[in-house]
C-alpha atoms as a PDB file:
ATOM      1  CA  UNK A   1     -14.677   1.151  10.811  1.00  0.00           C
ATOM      2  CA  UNK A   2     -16.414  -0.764   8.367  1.00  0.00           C
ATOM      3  CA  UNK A   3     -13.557  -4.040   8.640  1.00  0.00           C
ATOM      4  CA  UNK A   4     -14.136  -6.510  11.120  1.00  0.00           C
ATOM      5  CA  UNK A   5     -11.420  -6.490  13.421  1.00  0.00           C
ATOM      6  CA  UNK A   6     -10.776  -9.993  13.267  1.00  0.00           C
ATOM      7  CA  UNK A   7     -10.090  -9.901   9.623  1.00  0.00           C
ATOM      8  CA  UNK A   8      -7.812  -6.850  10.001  1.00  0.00           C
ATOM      9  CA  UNK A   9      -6.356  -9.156  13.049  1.00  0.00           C
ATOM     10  CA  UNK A  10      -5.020 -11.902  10.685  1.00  0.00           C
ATOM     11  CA  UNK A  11      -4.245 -10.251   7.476  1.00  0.00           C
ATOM     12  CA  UNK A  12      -1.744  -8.134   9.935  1.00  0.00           C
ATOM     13  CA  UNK A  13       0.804  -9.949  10.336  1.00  0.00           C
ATOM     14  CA  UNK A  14       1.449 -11.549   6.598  1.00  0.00           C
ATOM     15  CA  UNK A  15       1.059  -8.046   5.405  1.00  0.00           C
ATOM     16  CA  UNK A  16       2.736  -6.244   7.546  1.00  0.00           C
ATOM     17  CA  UNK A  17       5.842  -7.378   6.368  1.00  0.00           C
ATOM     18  CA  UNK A  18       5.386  -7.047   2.630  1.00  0.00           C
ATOM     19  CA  UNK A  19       4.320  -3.248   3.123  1.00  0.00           C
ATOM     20  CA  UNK A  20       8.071  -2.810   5.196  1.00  0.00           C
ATOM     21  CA  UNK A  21       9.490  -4.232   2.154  1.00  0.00           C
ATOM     22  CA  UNK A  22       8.059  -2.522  -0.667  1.00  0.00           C
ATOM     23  CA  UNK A  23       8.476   0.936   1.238  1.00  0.00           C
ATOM     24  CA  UNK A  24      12.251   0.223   1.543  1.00  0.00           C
ATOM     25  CA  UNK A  25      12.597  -1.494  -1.973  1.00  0.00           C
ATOM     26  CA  UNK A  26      10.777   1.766  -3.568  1.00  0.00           C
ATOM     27  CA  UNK A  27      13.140   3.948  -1.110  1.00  0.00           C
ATOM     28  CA  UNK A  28      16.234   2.239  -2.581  1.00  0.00           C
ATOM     29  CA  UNK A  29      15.461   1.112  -5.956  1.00  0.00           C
ATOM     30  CA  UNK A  30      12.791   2.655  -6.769  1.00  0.00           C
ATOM     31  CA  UNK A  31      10.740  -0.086  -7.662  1.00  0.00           C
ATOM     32  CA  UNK A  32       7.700  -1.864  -6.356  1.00  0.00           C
ATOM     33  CA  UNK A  33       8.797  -5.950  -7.115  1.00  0.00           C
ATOM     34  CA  UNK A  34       6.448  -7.790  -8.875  1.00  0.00           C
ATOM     35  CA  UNK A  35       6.993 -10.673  -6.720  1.00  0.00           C
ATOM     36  CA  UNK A  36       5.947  -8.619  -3.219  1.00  0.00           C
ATOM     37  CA  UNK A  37       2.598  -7.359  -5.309  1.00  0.00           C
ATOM     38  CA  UNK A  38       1.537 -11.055  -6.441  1.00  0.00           C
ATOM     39  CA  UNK A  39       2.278 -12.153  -2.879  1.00  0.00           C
ATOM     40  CA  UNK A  40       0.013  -9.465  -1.398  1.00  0.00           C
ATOM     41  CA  UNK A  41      -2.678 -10.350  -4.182  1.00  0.00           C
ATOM     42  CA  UNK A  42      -2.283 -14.293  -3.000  1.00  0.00           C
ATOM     43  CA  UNK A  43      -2.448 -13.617   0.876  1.00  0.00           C
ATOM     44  CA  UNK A  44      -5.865 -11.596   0.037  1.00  0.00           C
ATOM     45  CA  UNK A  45      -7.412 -14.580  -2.310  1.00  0.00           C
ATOM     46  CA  UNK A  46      -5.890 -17.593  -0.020  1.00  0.00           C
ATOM     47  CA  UNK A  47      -7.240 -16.174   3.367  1.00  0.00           C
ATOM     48  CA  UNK A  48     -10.140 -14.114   2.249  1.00  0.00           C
ATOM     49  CA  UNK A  49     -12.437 -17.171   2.266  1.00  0.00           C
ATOM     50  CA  UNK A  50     -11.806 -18.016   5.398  1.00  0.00           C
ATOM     51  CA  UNK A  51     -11.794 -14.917   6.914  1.00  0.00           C
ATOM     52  CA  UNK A  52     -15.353 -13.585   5.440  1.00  0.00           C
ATOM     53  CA  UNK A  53     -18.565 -14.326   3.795  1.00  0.00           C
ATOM     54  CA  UNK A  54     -18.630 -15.431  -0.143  1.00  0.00           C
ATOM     55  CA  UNK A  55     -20.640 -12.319  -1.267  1.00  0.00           C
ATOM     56  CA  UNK A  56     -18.253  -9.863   0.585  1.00  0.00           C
ATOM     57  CA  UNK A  57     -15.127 -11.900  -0.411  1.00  0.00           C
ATOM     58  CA  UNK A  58     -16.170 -11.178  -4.344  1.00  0.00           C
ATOM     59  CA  UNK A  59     -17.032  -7.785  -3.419  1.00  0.00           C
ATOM     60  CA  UNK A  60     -13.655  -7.035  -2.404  1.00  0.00           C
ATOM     61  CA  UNK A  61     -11.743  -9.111  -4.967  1.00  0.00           C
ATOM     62  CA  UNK A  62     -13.698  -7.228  -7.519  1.00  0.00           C
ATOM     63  CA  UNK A  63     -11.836  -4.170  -6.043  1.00  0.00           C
ATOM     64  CA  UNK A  64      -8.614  -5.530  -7.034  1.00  0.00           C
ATOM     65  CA  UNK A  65     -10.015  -5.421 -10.874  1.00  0.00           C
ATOM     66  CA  UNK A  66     -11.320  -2.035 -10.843  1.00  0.00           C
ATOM     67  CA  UNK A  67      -8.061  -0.605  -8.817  1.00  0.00           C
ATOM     68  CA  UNK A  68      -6.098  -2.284 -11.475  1.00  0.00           C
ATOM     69  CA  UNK A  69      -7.851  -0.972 -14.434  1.00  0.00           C
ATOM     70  CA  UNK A  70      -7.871   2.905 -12.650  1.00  0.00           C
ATOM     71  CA  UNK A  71      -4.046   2.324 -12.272  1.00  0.00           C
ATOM     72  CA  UNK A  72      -3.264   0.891 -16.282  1.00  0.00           C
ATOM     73  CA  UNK A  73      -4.876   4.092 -17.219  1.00  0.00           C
ATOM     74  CA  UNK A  74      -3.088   6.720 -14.916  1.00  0.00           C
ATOM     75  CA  UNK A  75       0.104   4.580 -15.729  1.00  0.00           C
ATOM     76  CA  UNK A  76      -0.472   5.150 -19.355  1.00  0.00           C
ATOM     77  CA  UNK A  77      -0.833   8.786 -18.630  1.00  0.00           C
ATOM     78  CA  UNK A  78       2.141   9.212 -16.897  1.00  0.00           C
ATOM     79  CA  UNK A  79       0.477   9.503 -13.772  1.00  0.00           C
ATOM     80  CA  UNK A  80       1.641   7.229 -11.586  1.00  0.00           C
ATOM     81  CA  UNK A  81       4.438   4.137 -12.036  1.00  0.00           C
ATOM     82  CA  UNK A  82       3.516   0.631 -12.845  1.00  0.00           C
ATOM     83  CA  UNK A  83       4.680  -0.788  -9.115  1.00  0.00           C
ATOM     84  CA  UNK A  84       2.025   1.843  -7.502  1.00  0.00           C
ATOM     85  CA  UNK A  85      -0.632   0.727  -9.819  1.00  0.00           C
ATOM     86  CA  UNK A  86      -0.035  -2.709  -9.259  1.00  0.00           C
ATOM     87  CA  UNK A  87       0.483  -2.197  -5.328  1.00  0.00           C
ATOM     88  CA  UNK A  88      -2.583  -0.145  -4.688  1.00  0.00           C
ATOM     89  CA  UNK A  89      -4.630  -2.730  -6.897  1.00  0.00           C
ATOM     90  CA  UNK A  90      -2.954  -5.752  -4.935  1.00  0.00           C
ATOM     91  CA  UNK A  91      -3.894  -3.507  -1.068  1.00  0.00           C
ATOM     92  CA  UNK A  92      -7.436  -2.782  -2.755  1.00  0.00           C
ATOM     93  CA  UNK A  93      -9.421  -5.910  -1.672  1.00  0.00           C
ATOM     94  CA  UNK A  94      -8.080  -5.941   2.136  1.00  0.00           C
ATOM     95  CA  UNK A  95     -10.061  -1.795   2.373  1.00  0.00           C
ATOM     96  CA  UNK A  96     -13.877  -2.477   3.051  1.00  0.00           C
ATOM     97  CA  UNK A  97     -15.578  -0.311   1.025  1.00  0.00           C
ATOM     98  CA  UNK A  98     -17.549   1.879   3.837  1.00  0.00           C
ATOM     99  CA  UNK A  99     -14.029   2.896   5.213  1.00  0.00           C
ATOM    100  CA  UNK A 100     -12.721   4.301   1.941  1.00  0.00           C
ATOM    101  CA  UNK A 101     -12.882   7.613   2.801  1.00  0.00           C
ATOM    102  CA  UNK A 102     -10.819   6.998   6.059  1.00  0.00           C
ATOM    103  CA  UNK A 103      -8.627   5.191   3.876  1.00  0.00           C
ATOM    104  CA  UNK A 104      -8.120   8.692   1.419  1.00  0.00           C
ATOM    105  CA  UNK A 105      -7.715  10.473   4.599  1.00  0.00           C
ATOM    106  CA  UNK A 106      -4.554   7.782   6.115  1.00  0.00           C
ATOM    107  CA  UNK A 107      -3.026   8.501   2.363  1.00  0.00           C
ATOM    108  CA  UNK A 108      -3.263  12.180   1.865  1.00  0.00           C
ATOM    109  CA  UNK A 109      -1.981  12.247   5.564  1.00  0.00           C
ATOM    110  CA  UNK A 110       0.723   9.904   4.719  1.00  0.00           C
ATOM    111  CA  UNK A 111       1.874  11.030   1.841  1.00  0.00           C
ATOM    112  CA  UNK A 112       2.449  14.380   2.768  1.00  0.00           C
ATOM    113  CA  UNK A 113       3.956  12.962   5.865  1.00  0.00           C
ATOM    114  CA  UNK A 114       6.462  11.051   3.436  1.00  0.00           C
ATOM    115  CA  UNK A 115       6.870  13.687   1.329  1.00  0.00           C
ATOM    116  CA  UNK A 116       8.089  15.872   3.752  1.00  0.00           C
ATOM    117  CA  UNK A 117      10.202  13.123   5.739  1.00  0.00           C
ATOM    118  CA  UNK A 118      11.752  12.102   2.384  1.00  0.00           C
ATOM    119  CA  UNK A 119      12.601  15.277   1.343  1.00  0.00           C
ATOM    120  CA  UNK A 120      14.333  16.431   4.811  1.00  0.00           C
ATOM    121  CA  UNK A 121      15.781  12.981   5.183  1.00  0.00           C
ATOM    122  CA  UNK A 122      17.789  13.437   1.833  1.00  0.00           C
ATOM    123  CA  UNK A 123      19.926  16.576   3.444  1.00  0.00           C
ATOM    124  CA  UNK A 124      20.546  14.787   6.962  1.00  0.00           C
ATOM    125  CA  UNK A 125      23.074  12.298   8.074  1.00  0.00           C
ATOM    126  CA  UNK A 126      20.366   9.812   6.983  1.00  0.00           C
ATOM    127  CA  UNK A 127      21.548  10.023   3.353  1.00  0.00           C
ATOM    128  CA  UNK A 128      25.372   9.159   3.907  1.00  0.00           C
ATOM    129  CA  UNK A 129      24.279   5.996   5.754  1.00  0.00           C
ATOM    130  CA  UNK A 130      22.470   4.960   3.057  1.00  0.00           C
ATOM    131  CA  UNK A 131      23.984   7.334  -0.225  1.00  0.00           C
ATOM    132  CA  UNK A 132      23.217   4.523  -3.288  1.00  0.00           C
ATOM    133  CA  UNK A 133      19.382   5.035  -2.475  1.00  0.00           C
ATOM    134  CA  UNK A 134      18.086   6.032  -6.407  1.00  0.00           C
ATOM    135  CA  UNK A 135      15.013   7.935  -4.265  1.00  0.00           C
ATOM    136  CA  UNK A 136      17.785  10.878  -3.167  1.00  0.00           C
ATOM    137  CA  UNK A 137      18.621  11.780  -6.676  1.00  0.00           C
ATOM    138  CA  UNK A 138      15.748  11.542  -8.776  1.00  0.00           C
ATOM    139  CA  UNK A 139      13.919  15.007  -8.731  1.00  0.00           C
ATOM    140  CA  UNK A 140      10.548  15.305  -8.535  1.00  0.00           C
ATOM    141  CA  UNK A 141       9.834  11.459  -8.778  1.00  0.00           C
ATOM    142  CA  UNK A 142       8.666  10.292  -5.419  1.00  0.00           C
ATOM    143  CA  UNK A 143       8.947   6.607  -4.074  1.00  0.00           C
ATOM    144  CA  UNK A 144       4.632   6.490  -3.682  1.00  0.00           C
ATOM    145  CA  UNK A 145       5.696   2.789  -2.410  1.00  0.00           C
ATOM    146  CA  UNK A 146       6.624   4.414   1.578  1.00  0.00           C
ATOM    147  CA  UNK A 147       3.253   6.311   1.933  1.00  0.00           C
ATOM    148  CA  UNK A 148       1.046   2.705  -0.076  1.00  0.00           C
ATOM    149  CA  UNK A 149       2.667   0.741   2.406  1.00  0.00           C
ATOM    150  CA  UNK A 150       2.147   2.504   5.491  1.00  0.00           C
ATOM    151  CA  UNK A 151      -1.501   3.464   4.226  1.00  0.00           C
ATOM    152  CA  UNK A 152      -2.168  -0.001   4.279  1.00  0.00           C
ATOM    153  CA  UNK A 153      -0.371  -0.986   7.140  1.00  0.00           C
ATOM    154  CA  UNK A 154      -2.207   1.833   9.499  1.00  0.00           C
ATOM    155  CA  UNK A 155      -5.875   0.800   8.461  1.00  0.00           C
ATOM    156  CA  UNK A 156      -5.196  -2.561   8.577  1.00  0.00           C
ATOM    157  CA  UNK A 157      -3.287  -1.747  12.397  1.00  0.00           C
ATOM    158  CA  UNK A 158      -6.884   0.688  12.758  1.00  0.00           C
ATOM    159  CA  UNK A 159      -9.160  -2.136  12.102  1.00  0.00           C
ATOM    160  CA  UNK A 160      -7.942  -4.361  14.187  1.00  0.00           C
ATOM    161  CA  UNK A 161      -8.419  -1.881  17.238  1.00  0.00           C
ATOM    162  CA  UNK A 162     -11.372  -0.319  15.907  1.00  0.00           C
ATOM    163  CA  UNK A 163     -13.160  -2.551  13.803  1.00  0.00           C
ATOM    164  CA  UNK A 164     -16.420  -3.515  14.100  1.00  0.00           C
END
């Protein structure tokens, strides 16, 4: 993997969390909050410094623009909702750019995991624990935010075993 472990190593744990949240807040409401987005963009441009060189540090910030832009156009398409475009534009400077085709790989893999998960889950015991979830009733919409946050909590988990 192209993502030095140690950066993978301390980005974990402060993202960790915020990709749990936005896959349950997308499960239940489904929404991606603004709030866990700008704190996943801030983590990224407070620690990146630290954590790597200047020329790689722009390099990946950069992604962040070009994610966003990508995602204002599918949004305006229809394509995909505001909270994944902002999420996956947010996650987009913590992926080095030689592992992005692992990083297609963990989400097509994901999100047909989730797909399927979500869509068994909805006709199990699972939904009477939990019946308010919006996810359960809303046809073909899918809450993207479980498969984002898990894509980016795997290769972040991946780099920090296998990073170089």
């Amino acid at each position: 993997m192209a993502i030095p472990s140690l950066v993978a190593l301390w980005f974990l744990p402060l993202v960790l969390p915020l990709c749990f949240y936005v896959a349950f807040t997308d499960l239940r409401e489904m929404r991606i909050t603004n709030q866990a987005v700008v704190a996943l963009a801030l983590i990224f441009v407070v620690m990146g410094p630290f954590l790597m060189s200047f020329p790689a540090y722009g390099w990946q910030l950069a992604q962040l623009v070009v994610v966003l832009v990508v995602g204002i156009v599918l949004n305006a398409a229809g394509a995909m909702g505001a909270g994944d475009a902002k999420f996956m534009a947010a996650a987009a400077p913590y992926v080095a750019l030689g592992d992005l085709s692992l990083l297609f790989m963990i989400l097509c893999a994901s999100l047909l995991a989730a797909v399927a998960t979500h869509r068994l889950a909805k006709h199990t015991a699972l939904r009477r624990v939990v019946p308010d979830w919006k996810s359960w009733d809303m046809g073909r919409k899918f809450p993207m935010g479980l498969s984002l946050g898990f894509t980016l909590a795997l290769y972040l988990i991946l780099g920090s075993v296998y990073g170089s």
